[in-house]
PDB file of N, CA and C in Angstrom:
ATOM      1  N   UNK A   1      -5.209   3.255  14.785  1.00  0.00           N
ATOM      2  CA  UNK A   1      -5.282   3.457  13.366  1.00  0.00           C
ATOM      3  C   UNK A   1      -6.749   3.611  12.967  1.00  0.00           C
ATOM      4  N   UNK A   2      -6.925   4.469  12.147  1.00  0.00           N
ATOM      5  CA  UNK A   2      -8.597   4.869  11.727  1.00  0.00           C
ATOM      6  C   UNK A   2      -9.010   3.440  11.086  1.00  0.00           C
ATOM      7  N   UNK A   3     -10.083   3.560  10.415  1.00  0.00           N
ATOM      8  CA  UNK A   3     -10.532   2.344   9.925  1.00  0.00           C
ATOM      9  C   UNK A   3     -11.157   2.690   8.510  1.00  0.00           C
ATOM     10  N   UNK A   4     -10.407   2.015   7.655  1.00  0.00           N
ATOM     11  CA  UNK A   4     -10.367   2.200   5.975  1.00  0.00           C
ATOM     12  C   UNK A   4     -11.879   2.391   6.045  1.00  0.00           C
ATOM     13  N   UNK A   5     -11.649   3.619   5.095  1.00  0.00           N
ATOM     14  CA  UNK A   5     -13.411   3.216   4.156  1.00  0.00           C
ATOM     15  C   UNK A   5     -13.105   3.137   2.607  1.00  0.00           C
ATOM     16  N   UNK A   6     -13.825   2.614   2.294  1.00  0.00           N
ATOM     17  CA  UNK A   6     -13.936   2.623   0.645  1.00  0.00           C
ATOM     18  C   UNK A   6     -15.522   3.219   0.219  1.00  0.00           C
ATOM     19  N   UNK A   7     -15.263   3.333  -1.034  1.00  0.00           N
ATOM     20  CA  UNK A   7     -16.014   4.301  -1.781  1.00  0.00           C
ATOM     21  C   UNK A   7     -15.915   3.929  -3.795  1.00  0.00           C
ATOM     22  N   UNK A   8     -17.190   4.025  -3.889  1.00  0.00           N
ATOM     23  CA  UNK A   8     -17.415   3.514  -5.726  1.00  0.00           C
ATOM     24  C   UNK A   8     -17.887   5.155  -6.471  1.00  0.00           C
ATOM     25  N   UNK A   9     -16.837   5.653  -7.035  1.00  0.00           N
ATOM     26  CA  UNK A   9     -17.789   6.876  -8.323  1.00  0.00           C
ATOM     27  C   UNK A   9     -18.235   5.806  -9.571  1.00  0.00           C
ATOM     28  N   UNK A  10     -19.091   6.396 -10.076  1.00  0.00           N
ATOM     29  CA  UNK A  10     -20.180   6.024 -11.144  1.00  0.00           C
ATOM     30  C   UNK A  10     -19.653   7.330 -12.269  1.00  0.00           C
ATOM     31  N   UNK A  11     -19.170   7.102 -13.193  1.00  0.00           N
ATOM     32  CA  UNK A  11     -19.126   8.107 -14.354  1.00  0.00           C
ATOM     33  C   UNK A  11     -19.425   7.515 -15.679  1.00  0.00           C
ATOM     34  N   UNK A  12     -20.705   8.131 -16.059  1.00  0.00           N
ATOM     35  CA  UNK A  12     -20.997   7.803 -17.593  1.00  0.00           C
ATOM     36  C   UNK A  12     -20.958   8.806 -18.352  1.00  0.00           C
ATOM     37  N   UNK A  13     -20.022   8.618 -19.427  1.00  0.00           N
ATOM     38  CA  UNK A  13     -19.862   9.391 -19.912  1.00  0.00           C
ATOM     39  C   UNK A  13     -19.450   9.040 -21.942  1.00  0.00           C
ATOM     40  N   UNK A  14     -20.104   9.894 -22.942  1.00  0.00           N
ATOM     41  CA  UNK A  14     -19.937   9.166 -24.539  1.00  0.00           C
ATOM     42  C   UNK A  14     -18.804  10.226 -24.955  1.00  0.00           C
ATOM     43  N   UNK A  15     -17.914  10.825 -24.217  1.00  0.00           N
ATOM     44  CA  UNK A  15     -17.342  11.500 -25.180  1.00  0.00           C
ATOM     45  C   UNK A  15     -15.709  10.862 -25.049  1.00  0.00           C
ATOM     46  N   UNK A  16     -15.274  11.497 -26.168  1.00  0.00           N
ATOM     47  CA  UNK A  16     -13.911  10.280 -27.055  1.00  0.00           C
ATOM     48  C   UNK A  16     -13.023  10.981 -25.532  1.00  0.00           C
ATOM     49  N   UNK A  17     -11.874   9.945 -25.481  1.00  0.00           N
ATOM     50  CA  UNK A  17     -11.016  10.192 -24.006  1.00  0.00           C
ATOM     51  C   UNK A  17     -11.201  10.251 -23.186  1.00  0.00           C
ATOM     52  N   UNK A  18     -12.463   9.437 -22.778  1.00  0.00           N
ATOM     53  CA  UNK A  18     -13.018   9.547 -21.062  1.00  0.00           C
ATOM     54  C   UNK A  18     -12.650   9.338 -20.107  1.00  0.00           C
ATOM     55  N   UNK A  19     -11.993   7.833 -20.703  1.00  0.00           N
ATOM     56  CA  UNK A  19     -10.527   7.001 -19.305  1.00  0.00           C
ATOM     57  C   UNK A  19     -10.031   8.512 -18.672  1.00  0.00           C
ATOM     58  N   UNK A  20      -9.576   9.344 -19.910  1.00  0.00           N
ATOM     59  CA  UNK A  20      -8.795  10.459 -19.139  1.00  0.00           C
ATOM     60  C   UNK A  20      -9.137  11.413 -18.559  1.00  0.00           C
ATOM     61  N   UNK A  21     -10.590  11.598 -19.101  1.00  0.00           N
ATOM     62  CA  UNK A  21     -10.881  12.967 -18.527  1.00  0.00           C
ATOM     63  C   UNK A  21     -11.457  12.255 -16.691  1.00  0.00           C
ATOM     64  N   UNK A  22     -12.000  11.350 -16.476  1.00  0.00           N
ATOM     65  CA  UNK A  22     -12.563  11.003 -15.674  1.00  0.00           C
ATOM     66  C   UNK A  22     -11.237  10.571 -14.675  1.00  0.00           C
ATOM     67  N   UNK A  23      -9.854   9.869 -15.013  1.00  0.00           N
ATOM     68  CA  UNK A  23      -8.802   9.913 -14.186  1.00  0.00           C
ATOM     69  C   UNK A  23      -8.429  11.221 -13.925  1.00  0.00           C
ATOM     70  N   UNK A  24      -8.557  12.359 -14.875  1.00  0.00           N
ATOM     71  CA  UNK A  24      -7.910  13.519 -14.076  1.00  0.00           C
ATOM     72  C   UNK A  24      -8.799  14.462 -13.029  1.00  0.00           C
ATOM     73  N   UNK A  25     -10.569  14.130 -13.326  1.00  0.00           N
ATOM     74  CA  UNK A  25     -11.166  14.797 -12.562  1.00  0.00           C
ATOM     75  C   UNK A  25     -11.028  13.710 -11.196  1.00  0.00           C
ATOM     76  N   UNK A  26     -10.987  12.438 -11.107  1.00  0.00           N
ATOM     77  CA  UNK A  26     -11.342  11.682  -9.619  1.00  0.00           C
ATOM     78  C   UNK A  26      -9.301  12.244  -9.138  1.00  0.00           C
ATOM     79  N   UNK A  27      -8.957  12.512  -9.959  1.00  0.00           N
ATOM     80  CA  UNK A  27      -7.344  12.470  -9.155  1.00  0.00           C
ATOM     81  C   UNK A  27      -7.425  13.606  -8.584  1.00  0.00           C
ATOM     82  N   UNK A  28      -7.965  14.801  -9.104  1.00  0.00           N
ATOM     83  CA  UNK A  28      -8.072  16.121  -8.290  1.00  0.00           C
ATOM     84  C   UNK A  28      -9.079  16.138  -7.332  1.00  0.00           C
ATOM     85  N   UNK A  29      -9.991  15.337  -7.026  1.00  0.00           N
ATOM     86  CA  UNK A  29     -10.636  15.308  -6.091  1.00  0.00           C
ATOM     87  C   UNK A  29     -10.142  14.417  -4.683  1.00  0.00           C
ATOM     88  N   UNK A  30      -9.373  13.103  -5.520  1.00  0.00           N
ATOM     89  CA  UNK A  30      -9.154  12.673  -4.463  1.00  0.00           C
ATOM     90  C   UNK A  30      -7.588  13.214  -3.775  1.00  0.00           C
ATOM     91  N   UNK A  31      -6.655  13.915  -4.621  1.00  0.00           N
ATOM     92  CA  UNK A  31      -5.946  14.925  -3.853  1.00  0.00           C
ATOM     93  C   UNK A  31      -6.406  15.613  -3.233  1.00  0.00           C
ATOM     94  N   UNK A  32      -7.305  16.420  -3.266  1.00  0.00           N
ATOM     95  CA  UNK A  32      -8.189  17.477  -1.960  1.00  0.00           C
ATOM     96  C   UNK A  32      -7.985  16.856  -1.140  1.00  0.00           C
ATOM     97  N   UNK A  33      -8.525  15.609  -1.014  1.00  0.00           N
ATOM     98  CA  UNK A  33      -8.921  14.379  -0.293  1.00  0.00           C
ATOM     99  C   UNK A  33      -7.444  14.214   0.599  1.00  0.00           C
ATOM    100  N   UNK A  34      -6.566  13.989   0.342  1.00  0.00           N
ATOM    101  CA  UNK A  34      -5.569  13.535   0.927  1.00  0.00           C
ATOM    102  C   UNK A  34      -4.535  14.360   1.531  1.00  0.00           C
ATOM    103  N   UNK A  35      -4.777  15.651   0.974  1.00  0.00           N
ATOM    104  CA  UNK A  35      -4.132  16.714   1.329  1.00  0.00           C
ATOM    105  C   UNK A  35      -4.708  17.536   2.857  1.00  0.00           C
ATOM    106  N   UNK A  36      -5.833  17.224   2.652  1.00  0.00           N
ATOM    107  CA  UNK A  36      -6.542  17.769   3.579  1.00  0.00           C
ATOM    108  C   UNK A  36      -6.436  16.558   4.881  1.00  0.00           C
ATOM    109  N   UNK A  37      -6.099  15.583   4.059  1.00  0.00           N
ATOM    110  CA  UNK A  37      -5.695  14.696   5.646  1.00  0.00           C
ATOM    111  C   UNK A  37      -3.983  14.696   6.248  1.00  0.00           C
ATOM    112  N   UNK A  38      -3.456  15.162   5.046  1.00  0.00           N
ATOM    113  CA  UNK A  38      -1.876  15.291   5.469  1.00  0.00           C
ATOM    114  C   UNK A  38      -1.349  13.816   4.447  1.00  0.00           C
ATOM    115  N   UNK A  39      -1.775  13.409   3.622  1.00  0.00           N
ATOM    116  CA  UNK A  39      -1.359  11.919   3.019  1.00  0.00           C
ATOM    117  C   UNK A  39      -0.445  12.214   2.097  1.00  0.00           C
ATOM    118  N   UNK A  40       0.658  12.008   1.760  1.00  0.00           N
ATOM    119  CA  UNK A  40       1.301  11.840   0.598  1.00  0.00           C
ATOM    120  C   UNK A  40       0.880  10.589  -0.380  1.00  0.00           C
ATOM    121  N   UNK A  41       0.740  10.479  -1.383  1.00  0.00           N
ATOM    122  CA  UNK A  41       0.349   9.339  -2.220  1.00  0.00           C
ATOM    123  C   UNK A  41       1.243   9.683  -3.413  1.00  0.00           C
ATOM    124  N   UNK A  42       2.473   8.669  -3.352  1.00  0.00           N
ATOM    125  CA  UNK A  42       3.546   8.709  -4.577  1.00  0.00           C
ATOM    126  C   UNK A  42       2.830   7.947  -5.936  1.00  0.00           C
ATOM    127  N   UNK A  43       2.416   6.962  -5.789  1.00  0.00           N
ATOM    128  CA  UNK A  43       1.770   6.397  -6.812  1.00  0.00           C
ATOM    129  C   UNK A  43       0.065   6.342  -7.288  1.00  0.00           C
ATOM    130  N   UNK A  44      -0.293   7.368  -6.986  1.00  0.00           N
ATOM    131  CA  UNK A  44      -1.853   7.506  -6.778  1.00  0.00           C
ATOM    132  C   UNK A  44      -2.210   7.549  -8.612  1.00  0.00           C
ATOM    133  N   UNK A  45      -1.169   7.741  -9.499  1.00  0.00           N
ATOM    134  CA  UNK A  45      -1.500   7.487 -10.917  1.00  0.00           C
ATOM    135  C   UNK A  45      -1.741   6.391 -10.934  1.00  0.00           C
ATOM    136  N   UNK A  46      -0.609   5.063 -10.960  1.00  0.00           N
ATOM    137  CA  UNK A  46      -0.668   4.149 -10.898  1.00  0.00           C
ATOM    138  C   UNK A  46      -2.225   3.467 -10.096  1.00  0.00           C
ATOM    139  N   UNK A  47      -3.049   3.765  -8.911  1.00  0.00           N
ATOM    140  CA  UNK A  47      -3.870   3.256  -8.130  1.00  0.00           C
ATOM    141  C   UNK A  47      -5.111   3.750  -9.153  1.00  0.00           C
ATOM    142  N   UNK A  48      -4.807   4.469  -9.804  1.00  0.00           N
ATOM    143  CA  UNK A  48      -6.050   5.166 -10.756  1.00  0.00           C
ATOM    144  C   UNK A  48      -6.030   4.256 -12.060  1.00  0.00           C
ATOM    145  N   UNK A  49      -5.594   4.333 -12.412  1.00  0.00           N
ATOM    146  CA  UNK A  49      -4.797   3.095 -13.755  1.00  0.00           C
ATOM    147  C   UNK A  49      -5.476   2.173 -13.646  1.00  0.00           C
ATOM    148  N   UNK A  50      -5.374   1.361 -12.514  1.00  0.00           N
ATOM    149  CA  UNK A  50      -5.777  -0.059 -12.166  1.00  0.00           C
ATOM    150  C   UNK A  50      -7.155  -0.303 -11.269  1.00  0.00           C
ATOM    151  N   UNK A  51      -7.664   0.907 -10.980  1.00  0.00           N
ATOM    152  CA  UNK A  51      -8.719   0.672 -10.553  1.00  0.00           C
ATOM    153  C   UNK A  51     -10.096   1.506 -11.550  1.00  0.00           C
ATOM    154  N   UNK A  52      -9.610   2.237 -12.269  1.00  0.00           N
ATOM    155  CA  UNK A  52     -10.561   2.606 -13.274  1.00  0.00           C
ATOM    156  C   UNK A  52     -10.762   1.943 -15.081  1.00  0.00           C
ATOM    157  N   UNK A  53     -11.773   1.424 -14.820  1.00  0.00           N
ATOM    158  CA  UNK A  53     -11.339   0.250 -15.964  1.00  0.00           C
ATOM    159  C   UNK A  53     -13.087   0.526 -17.027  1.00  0.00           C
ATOM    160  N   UNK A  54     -13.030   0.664 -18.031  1.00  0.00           N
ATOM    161  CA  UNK A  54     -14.202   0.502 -18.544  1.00  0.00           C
ATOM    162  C   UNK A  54     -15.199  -0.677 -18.811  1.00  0.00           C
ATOM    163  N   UNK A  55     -16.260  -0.235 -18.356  1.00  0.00           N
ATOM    164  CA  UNK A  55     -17.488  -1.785 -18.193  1.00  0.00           C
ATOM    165  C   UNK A  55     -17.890  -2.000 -19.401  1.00  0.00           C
ATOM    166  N   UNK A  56     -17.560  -3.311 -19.781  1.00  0.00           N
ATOM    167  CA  UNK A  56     -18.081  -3.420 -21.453  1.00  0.00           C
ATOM    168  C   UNK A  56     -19.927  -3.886 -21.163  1.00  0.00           C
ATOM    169  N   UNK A  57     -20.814  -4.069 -20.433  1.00  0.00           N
ATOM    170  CA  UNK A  57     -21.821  -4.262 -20.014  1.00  0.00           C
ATOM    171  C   UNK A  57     -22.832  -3.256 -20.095  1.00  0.00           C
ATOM    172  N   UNK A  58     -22.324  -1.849 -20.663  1.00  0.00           N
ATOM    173  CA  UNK A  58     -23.556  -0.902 -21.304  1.00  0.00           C
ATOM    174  C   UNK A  58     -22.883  -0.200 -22.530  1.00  0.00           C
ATOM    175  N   UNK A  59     -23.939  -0.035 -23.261  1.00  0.00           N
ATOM    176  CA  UNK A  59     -23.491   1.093 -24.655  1.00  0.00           C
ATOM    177  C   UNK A  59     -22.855   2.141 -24.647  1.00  0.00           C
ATOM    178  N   UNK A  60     -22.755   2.899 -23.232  1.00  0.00           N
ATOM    179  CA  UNK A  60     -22.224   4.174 -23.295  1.00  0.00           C
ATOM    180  C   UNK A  60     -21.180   3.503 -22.515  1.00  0.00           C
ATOM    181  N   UNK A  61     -20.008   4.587 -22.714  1.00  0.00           N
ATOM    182  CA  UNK A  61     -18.614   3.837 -21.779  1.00  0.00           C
ATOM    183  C   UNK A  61     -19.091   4.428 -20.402  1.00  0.00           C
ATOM    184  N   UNK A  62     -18.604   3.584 -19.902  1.00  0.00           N
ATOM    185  CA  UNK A  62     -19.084   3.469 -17.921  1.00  0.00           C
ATOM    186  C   UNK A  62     -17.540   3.745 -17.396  1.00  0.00           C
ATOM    187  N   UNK A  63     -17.209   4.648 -16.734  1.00  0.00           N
ATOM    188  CA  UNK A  63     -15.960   4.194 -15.798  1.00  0.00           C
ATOM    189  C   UNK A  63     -16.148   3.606 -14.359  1.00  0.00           C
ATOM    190  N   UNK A  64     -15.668   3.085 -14.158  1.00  0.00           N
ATOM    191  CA  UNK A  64     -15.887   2.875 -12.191  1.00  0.00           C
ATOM    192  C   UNK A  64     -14.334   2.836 -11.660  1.00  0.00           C
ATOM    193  N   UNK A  65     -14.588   3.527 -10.510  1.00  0.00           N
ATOM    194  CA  UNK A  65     -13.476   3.358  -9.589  1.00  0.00           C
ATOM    195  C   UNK A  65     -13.960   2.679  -7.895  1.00  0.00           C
ATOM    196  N   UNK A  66     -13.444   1.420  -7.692  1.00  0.00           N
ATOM    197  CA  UNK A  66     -14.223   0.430  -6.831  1.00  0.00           C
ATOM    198  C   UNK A  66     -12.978   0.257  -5.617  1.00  0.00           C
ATOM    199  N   UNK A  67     -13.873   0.005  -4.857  1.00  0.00           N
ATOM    200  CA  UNK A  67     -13.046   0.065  -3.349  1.00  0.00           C
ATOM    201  C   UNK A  67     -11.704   0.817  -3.280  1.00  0.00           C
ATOM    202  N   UNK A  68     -11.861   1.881  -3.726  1.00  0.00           N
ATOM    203  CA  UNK A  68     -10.408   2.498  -3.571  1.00  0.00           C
ATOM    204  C   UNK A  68     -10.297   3.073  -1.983  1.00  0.00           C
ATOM    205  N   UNK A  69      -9.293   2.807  -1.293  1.00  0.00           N
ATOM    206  CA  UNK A  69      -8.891   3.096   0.026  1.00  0.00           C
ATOM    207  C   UNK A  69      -8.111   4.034   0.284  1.00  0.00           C
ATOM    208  N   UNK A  70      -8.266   5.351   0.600  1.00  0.00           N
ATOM    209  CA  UNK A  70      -7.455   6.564   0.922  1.00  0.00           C
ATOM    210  C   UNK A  70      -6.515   6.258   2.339  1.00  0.00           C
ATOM    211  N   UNK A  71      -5.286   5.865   1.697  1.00  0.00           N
ATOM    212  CA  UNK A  71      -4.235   5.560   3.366  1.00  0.00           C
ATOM    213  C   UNK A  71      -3.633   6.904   3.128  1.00  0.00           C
TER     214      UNK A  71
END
């Protein structure tokens, strides 16, 4: 079995609906991502949901997506 990596994006971004725009750009990337390995991912909304959360710790909204693991 390969050996997980994880990986953190950094997106700052001030404009209104970011949660979304920033879940639909990391979801199309990380489909490339998985497609190109052969992965099906049924719930990869759901893994986006819960791992992209806004940092109340700067003025501009921050998204992060943190240790997410491509199985």
């Amino acid at each position: 079995m390969a050996k997980k990596k994880s990986f953190t994006l950094k997106f700052i971004c001030t404009e209104d609906r970011t949660d979304q725009i920033i879940k639909t750009l990391a979801k199309r990337e990380i489909q490339k991502v998985l497609d190109n390995m052969g992965v099906v991912s049924n719930n990869l909304d759901a893994v986006l949901d819960k791992y992209i959360a806004l940092s109340p710790r700067r003025r501009k909204r921050e998204l992060e997506i943190q240790n997410v693991h491509p199985t």
